[in-house]
Protein backbone atom coordinates (compact mmCIF):
# COMPACT_ATOMS: atom_id res chain seq x y z
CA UNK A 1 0.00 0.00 0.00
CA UNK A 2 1.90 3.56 -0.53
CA UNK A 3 1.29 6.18 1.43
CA UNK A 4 -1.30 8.14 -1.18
CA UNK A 5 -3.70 5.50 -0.49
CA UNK A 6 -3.76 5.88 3.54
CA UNK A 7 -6.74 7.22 5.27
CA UNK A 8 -5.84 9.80 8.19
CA UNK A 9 -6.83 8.05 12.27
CA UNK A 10 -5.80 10.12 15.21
CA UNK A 11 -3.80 7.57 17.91
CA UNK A 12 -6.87 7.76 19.86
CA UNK A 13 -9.34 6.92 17.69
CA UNK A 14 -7.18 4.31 15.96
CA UNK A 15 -6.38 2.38 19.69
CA UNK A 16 -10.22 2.47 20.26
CA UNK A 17 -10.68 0.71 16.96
CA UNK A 18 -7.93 -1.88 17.50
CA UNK A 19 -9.31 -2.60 21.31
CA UNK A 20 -12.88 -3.22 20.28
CA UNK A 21 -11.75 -5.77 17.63
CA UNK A 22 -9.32 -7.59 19.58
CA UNK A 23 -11.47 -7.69 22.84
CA UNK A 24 -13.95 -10.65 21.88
CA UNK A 25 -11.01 -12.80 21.39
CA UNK A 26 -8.69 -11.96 23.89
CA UNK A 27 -8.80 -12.84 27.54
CA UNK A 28 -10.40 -10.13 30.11
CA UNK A 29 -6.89 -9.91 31.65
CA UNK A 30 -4.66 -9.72 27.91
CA UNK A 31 -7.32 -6.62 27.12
CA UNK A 32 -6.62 -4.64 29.85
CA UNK A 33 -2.75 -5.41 29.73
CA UNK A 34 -3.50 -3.90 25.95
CA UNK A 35 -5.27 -0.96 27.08
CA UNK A 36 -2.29 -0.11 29.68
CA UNK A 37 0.40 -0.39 26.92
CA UNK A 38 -1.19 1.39 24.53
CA UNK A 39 -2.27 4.22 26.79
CA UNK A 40 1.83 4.90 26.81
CA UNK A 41 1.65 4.85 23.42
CA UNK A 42 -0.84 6.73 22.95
CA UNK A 43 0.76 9.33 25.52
CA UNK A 44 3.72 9.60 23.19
CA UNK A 45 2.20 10.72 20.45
CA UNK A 46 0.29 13.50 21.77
CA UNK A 47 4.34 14.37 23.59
CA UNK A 48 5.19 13.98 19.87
CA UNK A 49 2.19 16.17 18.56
CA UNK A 50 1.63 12.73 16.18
CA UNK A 51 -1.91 13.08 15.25
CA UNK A 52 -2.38 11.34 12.38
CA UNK A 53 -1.15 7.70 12.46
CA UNK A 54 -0.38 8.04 8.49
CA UNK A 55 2.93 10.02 9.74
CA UNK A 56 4.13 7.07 11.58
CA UNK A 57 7.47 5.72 9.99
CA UNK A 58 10.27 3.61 11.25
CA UNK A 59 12.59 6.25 12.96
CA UNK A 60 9.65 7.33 14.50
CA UNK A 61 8.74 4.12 16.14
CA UNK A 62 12.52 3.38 17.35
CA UNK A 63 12.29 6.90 18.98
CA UNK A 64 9.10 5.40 21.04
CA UNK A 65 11.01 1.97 21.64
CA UNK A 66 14.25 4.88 23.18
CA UNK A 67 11.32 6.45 24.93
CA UNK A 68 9.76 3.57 26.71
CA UNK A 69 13.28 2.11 27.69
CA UNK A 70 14.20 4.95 30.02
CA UNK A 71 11.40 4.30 32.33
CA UNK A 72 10.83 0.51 32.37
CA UNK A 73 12.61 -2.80 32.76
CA UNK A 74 13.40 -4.79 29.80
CA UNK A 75 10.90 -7.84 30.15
CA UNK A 76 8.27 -5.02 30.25
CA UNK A 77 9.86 -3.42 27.32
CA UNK A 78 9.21 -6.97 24.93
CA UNK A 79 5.51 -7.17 25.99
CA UNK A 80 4.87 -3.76 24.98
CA UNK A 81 6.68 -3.90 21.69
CA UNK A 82 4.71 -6.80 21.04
CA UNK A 83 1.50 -5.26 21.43
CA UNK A 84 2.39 -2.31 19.70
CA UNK A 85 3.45 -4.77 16.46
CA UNK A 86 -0.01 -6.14 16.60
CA UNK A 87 -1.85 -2.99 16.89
CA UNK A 88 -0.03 -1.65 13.96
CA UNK A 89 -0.73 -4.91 11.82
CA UNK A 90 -4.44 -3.97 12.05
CA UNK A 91 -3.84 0.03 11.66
CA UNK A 92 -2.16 -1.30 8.32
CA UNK A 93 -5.12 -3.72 7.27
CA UNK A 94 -7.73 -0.40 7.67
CA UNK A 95 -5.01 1.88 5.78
CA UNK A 96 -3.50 3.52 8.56
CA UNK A 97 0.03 2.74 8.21
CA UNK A 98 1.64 1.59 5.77
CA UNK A 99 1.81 -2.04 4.91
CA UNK A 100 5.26 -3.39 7.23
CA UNK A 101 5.60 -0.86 9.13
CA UNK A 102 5.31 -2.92 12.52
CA UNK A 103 8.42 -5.62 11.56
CA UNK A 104 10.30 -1.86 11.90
CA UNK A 105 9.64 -2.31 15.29
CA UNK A 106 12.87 -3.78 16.85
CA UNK A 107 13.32 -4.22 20.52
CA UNK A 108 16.78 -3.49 21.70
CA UNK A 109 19.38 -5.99 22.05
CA UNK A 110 19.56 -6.46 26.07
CA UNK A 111 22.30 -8.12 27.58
CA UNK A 112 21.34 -10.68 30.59
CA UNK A 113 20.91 -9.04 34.36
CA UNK A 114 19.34 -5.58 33.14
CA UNK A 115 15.61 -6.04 33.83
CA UNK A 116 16.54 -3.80 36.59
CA UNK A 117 12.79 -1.73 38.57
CA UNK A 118 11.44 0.93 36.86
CA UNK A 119 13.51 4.11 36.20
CA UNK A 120 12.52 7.18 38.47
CA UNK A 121 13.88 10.18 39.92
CA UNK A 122 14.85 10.38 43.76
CA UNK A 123 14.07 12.17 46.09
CA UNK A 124 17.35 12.69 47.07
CA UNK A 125 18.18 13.91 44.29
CA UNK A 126 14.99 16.21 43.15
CA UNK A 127 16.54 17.58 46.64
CA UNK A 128 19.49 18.55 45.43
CA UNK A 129 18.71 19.77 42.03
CA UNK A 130 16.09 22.11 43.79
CA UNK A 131 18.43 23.50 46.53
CA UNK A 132 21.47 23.79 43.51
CA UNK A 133 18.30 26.26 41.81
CA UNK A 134 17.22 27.60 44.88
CA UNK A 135 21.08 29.03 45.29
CA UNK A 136 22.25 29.56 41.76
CA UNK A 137 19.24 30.06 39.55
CA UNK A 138 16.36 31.39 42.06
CA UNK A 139 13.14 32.02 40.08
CA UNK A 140 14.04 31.15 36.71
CA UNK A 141 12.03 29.06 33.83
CA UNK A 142 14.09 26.00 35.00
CA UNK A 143 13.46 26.66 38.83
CA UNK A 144 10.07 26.69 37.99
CA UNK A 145 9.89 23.74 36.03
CA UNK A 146 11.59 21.80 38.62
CA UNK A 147 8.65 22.97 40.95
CA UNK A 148 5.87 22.19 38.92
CA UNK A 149 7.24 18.48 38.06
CA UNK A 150 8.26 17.52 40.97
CA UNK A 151 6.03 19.07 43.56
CA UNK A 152 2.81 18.17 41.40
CA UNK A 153 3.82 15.00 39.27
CA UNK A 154 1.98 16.15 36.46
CA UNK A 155 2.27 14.90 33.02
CA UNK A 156 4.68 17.01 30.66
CA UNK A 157 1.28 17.80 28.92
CA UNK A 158 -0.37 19.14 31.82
CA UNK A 159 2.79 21.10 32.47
CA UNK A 160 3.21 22.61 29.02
CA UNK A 161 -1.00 23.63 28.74
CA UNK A 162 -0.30 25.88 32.21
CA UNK A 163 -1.01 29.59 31.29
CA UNK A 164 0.07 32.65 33.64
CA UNK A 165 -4.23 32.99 33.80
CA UNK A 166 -4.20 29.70 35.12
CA UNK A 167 -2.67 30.60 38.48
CA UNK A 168 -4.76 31.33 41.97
CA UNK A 169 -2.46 33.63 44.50
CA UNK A 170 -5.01 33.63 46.84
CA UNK A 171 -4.69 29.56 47.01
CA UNK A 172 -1.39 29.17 46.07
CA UNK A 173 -2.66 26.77 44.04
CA UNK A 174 -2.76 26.01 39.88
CA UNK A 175 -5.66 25.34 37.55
CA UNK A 176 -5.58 22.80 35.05
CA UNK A 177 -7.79 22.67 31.96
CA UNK A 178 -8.24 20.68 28.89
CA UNK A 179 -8.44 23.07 26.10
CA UNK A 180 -8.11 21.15 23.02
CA UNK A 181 -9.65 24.02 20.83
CA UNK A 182 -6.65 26.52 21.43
CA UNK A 183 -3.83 24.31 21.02
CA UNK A 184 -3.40 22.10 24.35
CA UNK A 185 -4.68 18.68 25.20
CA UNK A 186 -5.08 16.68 28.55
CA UNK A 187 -4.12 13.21 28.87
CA UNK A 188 -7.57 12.44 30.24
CA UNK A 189 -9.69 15.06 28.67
CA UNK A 190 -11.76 16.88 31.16
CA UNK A 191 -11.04 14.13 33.72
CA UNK A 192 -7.87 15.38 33.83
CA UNK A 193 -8.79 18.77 35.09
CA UNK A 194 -8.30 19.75 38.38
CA UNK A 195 -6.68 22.81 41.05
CA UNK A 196 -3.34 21.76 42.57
CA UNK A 197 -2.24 23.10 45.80
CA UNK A 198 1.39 23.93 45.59
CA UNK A 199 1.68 26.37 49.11
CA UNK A 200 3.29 29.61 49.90
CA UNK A 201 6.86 28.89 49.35
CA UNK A 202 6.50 26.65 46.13
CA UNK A 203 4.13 28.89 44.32
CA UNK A 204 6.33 31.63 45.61
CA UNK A 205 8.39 30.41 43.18
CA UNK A 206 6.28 29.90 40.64
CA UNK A 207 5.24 33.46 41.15
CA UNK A 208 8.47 35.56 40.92
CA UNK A 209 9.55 33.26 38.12
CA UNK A 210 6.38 35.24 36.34
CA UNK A 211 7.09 38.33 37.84
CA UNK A 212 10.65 38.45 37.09
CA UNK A 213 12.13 36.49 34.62
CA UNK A 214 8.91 35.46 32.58
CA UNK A 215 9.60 35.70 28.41
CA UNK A 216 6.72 38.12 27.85
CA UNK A 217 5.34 35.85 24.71
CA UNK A 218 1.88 34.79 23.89
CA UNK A 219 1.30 31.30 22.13
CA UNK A 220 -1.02 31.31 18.71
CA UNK A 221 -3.94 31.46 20.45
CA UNK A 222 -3.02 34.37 22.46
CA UNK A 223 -2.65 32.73 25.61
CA UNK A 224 -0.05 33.08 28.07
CA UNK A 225 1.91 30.35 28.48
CA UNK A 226 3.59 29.57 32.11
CA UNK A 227 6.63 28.34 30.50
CA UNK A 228 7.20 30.92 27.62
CA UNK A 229 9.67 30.24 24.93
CA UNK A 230 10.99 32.98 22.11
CA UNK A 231 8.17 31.03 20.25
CA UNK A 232 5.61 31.08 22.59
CA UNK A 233 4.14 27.67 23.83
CA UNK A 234 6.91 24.89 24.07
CA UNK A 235 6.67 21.86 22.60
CA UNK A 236 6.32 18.61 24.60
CA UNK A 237 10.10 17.57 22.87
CA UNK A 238 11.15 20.79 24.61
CA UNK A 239 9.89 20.10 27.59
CA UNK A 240 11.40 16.93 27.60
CA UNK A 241 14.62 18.05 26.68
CA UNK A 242 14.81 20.84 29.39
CA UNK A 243 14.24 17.74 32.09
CA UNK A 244 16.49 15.54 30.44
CA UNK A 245 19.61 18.78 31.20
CA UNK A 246 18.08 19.74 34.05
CA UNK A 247 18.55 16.22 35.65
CA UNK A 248 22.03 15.83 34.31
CA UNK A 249 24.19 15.19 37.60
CA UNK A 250 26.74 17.30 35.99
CA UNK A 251 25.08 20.36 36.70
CA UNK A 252 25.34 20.17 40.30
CA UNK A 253 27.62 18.39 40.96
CA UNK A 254 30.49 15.96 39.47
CA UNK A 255 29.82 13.77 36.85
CA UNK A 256 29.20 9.94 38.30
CA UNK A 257 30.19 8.51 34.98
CA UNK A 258 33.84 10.12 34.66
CA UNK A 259 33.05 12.04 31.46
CA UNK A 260 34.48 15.34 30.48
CA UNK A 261 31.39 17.52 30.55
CA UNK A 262 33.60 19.64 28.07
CA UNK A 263 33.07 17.02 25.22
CA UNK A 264 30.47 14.67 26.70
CA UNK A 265 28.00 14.10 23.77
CA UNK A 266 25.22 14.62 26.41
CA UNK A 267 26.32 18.80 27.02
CA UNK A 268 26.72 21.81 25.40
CA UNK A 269 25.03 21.21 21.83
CA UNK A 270 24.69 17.74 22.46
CA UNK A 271 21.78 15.44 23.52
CA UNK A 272 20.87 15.79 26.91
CA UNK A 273 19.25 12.25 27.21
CA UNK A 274 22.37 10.52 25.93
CA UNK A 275 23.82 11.15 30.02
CA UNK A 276 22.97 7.93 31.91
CA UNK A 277 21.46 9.37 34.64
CA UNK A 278 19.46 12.12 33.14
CA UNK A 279 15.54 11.43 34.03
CA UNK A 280 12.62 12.02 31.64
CA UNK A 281 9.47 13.81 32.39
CA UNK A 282 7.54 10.87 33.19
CA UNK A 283 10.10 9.21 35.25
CA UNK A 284 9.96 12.65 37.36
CA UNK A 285 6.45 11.78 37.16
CA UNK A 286 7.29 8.33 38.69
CA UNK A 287 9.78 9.60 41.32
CA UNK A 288 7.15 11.88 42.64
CA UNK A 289 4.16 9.64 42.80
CA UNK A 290 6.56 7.26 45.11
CA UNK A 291 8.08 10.27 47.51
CA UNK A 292 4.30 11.52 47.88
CA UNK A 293 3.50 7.65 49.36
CA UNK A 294 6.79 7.50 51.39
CA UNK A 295 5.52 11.36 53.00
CA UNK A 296 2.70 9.37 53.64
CA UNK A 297 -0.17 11.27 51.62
CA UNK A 298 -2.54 8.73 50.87
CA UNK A 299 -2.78 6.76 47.76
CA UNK A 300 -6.22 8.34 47.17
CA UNK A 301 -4.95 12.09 47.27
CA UNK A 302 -2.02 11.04 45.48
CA UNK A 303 -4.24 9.65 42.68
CA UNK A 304 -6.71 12.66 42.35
CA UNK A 305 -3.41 14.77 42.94
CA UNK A 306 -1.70 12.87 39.93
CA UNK A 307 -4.45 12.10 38.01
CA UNK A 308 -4.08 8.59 37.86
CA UNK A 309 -6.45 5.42 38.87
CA UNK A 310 -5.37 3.71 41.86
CA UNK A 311 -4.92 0.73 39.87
CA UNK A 312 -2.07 2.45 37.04
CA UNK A 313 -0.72 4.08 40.44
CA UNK A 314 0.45 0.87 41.97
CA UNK A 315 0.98 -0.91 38.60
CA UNK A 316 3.63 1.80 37.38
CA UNK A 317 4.39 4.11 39.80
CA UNK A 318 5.21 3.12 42.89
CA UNK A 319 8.25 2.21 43.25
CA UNK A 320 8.77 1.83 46.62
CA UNK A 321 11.09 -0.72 48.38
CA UNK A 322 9.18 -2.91 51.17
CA UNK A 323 10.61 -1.45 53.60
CA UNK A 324 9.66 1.67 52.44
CA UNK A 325 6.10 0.27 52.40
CA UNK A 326 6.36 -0.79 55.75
CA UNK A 327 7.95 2.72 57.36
CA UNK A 328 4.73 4.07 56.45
CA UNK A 329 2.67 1.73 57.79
CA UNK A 330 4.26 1.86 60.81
CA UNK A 331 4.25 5.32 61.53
CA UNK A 332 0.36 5.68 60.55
CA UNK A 333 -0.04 2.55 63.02
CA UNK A 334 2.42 4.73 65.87
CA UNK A 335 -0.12 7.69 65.29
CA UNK A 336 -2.89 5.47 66.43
């Protein structure tokens, strides 16, 4: 089939499609594995701005299989890939994709021993990146950023749909809305919208960051966004890449890794996420689901907090040890 003979399907639509024909064949508990993987899929390509599976090629689907592999192990890893290869078998049979595009799906070669837990950011170290900003780089666009992520844990979508309208002084809180008609999307649609309580001294922050050192830029819409480039409105790769530097240990500190920052591939011009131990957005995302649980808010605040079911929240994000697990429950049992 060549590509003049494709019909355009938005990821969405196209997911809902392959679900509904796969689910009276498939196992209750094989559908909703499905539905999980493909909800990450489907999450990249509104990061990507993909809306039209048509414009899904090759190099494109090894920079999902790059994307996926910085924030789970590698047995997880194979079962998604594998799900995505049959999903896009059917997108090709209703002229979605083009005919082979899923055998252009290659997992990576693993060696033995690295189906090591799911990658996240500590919060030892969202510590010390905050204090190195607090000290160095008070109130700036990454200062805030570091806030918003890991304070809130919202998605990198969430974060870049934030206008300067959207924020409540009087609550110290933030207002998030799904505004698909001007430009900015929520992972959940209007489920996903919600007020977040960030308190005096992290909306503070927030707030001189606007005040002060704000690009004074409106997006194509006219909005304001929070996180104002020269352009306007970042993209989600932007957003993405800002986390990736911001997380680099090199920035605060030495490099664990014994690299010459001066012509590490990962610095300067390079390619932030090429530096072992920078973090993505959603492992951020991961890091600060988890340190919420070990503070002990409770899983149900931490899901209407996050936005996520209770179910997704202890399936992929928390990552705590059992011991972790069990400090909590023994301090809420010493309270009693």
């Amino acid at each position: 089939m060549s590509e003049e003979d494709l019909q355009p399907l938005e990821p969405g639509e196209g997911i809902e499609r392959f679900l509904r024909h796969r689910k009276p064949s498939i196992r209750e508990s094989s559908y909703r594995n499905a539905k999980t993987r493909l909800r990450f899929f489907e999450e990249w390509c509104e990061e990507r701005e993909i809306e039209n599976l048509n414009n899904l090629t090759g190099r494109l689907l090894a920079d999902f299989v790059a994307w996926r592999r910085e924030d789970v192990k590698a047995v997880t890893l194979q079962k998604q890939l594998s799900t995505i290869r049959v999903a896009l078998r059917f997108w090709s049979d209703i002229e979605a994709v083009p005919d082979g595009l899923a055998e252009k799906v290659h997992a990576p070669e693993l060696p033995d021993g690295t189906a090591s837990r799911d990658v996240h950011l500590t919060a030892d170290r969202a510590e010390t990146i905050l204090a190195h900003l607090n000290r160095y780089d008070y109130a700036s666009r990454d200062h805030a950023l570091m806030v918003l992520a890991w304070q809130t844990g919202m998605r990198r979508g969430a974060i870049r749909s934030l206008d300067v309208d959207d924020m409540r002084p009087d609550d110290h809180a933030l207002v998030v809305e799904h505004r698909p008609d001007t430009g900015t999307k929520l992972k959940n649609g209007p489920d996903g919208e919600r007020w977040i309580y960030l308190g005096p001294e992290w909306y503070g922050i927030v707030e001189e960051y606007v005040e002060a050192n704000r690009l004074d830029k409106t997006d194509e819409y006219g909005r304001r966004p929070l996180l104002a480039t020269q352009n306007g409105r970042p993209t989600g790769d932007t957003i993405y890449k800002w986390i990736n530097r911001l997380t680099q240990p090199c920035h605060y500190g030495e490099c664990p890794h014994d690299r010459d920052p001066e012509d590490c591939e990962a610095t300067g011009k390079g390619y932030p996420s090429k530096c072992p131990s920078a973090r993505s957005p959603h492992a951020i995302r991961r890091g600060a689901i988890t340190h919420h649980l070990n503070e002990e808010v409770s899983p149900e605040i931490a899901s209407e907090r996050m936005n996520v079911s209770l179910d997704v929240l202890y399936e992929h994000y928390d990552v705590r040890t059992a011991r972790e697990k069990m400090e909590v429950r023994k301090n809420q049992l010493e309270d009693l």
